[in-house]
Protein backbone atom coordinates (compact mmCIF):
# COMPACT_ATOMS: atom_id res chain seq x y z
CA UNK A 1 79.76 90.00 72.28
CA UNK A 2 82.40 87.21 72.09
CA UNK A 3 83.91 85.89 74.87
CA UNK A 4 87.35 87.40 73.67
CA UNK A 5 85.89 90.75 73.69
CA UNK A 6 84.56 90.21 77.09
CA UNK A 7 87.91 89.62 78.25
CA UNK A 8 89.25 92.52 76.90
CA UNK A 9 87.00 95.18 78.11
CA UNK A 10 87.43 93.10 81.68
CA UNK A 11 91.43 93.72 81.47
CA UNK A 12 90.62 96.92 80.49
CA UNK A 13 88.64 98.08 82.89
CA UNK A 14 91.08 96.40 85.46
CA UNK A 15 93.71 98.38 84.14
CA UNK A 16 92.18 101.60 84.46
CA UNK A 17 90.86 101.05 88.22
CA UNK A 18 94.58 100.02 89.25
CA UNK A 19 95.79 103.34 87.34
CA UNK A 20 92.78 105.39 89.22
CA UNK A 21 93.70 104.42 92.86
CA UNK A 22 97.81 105.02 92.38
CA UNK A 23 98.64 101.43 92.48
CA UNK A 24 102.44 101.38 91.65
CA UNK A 25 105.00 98.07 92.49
CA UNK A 26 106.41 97.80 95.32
CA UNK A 27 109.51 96.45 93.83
CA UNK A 28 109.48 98.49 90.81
CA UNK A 29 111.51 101.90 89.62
CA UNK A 30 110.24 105.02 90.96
CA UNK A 31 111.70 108.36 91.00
CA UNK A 32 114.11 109.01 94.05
CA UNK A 33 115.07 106.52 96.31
CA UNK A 34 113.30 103.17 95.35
CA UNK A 35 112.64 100.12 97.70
CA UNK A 36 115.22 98.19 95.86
CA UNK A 37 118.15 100.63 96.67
CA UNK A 38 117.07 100.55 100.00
CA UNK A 39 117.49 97.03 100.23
CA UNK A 40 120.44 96.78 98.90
CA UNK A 41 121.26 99.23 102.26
CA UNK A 42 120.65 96.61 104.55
CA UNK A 43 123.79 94.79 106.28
CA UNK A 44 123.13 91.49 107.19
CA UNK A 45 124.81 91.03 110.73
CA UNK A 46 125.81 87.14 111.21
CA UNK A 47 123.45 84.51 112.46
CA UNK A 48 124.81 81.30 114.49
CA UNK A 49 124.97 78.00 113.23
CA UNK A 50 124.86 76.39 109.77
CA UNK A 51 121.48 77.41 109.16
CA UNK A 52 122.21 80.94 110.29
CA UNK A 53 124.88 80.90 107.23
CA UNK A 54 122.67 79.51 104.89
CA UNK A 55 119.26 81.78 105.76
CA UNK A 56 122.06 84.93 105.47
CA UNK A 57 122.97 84.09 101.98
CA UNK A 58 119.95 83.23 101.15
CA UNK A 59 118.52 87.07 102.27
CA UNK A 60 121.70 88.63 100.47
CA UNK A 61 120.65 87.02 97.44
CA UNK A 62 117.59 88.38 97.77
CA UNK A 63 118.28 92.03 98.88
CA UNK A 64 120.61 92.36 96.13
CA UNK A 65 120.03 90.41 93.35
CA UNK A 66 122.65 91.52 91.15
CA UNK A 67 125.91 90.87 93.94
CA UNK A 68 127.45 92.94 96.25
CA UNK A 69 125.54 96.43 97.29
CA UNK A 70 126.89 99.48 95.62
CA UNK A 71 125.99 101.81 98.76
CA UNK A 72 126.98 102.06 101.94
CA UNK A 73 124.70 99.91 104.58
CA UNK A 74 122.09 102.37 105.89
CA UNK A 75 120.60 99.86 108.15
CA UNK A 76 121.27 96.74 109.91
CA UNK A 77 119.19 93.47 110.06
CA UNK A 78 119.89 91.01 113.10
CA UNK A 79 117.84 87.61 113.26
CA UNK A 80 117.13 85.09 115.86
CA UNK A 81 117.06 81.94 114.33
CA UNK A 82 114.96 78.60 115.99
CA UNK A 83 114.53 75.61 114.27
CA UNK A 84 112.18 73.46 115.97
CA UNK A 85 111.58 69.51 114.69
CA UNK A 86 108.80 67.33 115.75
CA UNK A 87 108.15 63.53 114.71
CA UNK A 88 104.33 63.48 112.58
CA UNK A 89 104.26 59.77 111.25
CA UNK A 90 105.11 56.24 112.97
CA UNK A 91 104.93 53.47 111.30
CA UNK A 92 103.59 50.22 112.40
CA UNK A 93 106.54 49.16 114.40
CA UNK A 94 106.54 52.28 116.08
CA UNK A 95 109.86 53.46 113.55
CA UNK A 96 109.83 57.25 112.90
CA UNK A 97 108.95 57.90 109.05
CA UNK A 98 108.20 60.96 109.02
CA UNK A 99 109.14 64.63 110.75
CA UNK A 100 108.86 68.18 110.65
CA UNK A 101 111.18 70.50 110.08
CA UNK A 102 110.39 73.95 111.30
CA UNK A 103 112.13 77.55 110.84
CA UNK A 104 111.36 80.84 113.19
CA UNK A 105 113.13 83.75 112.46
CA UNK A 106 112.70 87.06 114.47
CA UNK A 107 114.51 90.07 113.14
CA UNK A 108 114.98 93.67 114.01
CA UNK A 109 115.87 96.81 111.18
CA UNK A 110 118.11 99.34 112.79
CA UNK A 111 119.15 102.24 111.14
CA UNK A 112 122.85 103.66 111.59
CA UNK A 113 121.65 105.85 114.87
CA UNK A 114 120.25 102.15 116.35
CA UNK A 115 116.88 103.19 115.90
CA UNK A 116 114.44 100.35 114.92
CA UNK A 117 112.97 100.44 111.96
CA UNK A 118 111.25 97.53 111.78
CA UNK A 119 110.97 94.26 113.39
CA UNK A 120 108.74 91.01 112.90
CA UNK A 121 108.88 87.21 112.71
CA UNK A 122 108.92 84.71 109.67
CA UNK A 123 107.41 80.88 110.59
CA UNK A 124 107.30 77.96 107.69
CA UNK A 125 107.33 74.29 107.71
CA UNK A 126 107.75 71.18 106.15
CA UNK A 127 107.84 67.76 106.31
CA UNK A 128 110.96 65.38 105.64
CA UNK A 129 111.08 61.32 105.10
CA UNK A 130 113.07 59.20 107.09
CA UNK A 131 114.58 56.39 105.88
CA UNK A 132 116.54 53.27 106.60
CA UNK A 133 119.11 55.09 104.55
CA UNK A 134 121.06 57.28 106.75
CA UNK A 135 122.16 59.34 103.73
CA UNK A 136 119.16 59.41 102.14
CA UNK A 137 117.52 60.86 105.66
CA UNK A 138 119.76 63.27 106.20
CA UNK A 139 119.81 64.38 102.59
CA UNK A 140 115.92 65.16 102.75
CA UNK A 141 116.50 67.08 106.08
CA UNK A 142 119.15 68.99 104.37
CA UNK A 143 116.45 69.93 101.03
CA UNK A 144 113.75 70.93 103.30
CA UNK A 145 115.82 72.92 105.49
CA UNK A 146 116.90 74.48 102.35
CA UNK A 147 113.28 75.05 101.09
CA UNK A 148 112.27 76.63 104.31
CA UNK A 149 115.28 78.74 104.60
CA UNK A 150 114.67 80.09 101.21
CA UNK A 151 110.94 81.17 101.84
CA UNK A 152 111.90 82.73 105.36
CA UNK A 153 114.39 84.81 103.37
CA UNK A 154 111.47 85.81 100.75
CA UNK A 155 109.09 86.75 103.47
CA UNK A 156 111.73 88.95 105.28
CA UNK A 157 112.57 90.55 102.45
CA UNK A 158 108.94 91.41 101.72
CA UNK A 159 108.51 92.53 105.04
CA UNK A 160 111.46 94.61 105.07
CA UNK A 161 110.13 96.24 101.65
CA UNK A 162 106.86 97.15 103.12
CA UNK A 163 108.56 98.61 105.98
CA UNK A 164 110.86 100.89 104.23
CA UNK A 165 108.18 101.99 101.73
CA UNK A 166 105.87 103.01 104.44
CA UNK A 167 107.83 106.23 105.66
CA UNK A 168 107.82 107.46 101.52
CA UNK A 169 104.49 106.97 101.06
CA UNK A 170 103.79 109.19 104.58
CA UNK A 171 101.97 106.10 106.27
């Protein structure tokens, strides 16, 4: 048997153990309600600071994808936002050239009656150069804030899916 036909069968038989144990997407269309219109439910209440304004348009990008929700907000998502830095390179004259830039974001899911739906915490870091350049510093603390803003707004949002889906599915 060729290696393409090995392949094959593989996929397959992939395919029909993923069919088997009711595997569907947790993003994907389903009959009644589906994770994405309950999403797109969610008001995002405000978060402090600059970074609080960037991490909440980078969730409502991500809870709805195509603008502005159409429904009325079922639930509401508050956040807690730290941002943590810490120096991780010297060089030999004992200059900073390197630091961390750290995000922690603890949130809480209420529905309209204030009861909590879900709540967790979302951690990532990175690393930023420091320069001589005072621009050129404070333009690579401004990307990887950016970067880690954008992947704390991911995670949520995958944590918030998994949460709604959980009282549908009956577990």
């Amino acid at each position: 048997m060729s290696s393409f036909h090995r392949r094959l069968t593989a996929m397959f038989f992939c395919a029909t153990l993923l069919a088997g144990c009711g595997f569907q997407p947790l993003l994907g269309r389903q009959t009644g309600a589906s994770v994405t219109d309950n999403l797109a439910a969610i008001r995002v209440a405000p978060i402090p600071d600059r970074s609080g304004q960037l991490l909440r348009n980078a969730l409502l990008d991500s809870l709805t994808p195509r603008g502005a929700a159409a429904v009325a907000a079922q639930y509401t998502l508050s956040i807690r936002l730290q941002e943590p830095r810490q120096t991780i390179a010297l060089r030999r004259d004992d200059v900073i050239s390197r630091s961390s830039y750290s995000a922690v974001a603890m949130f809480d899911l209420v529905d309209r009656q204030g009861r909590k739906i879900a709540a967790g915490t979302s951690t990532f870091t990175t690393d930023y150069e420091i320069t001589v350049s005072e621009y050129a510093t404070r333009a690579s603390l401004e990307d990887a804030r950016g970067r880690v803003l954008v992947l704390i707004a991911e995670d949520i949002r995958n944590q918030l899916a998994l949460a709604l889906k959980r009282p549908a599915s009956g577990g």
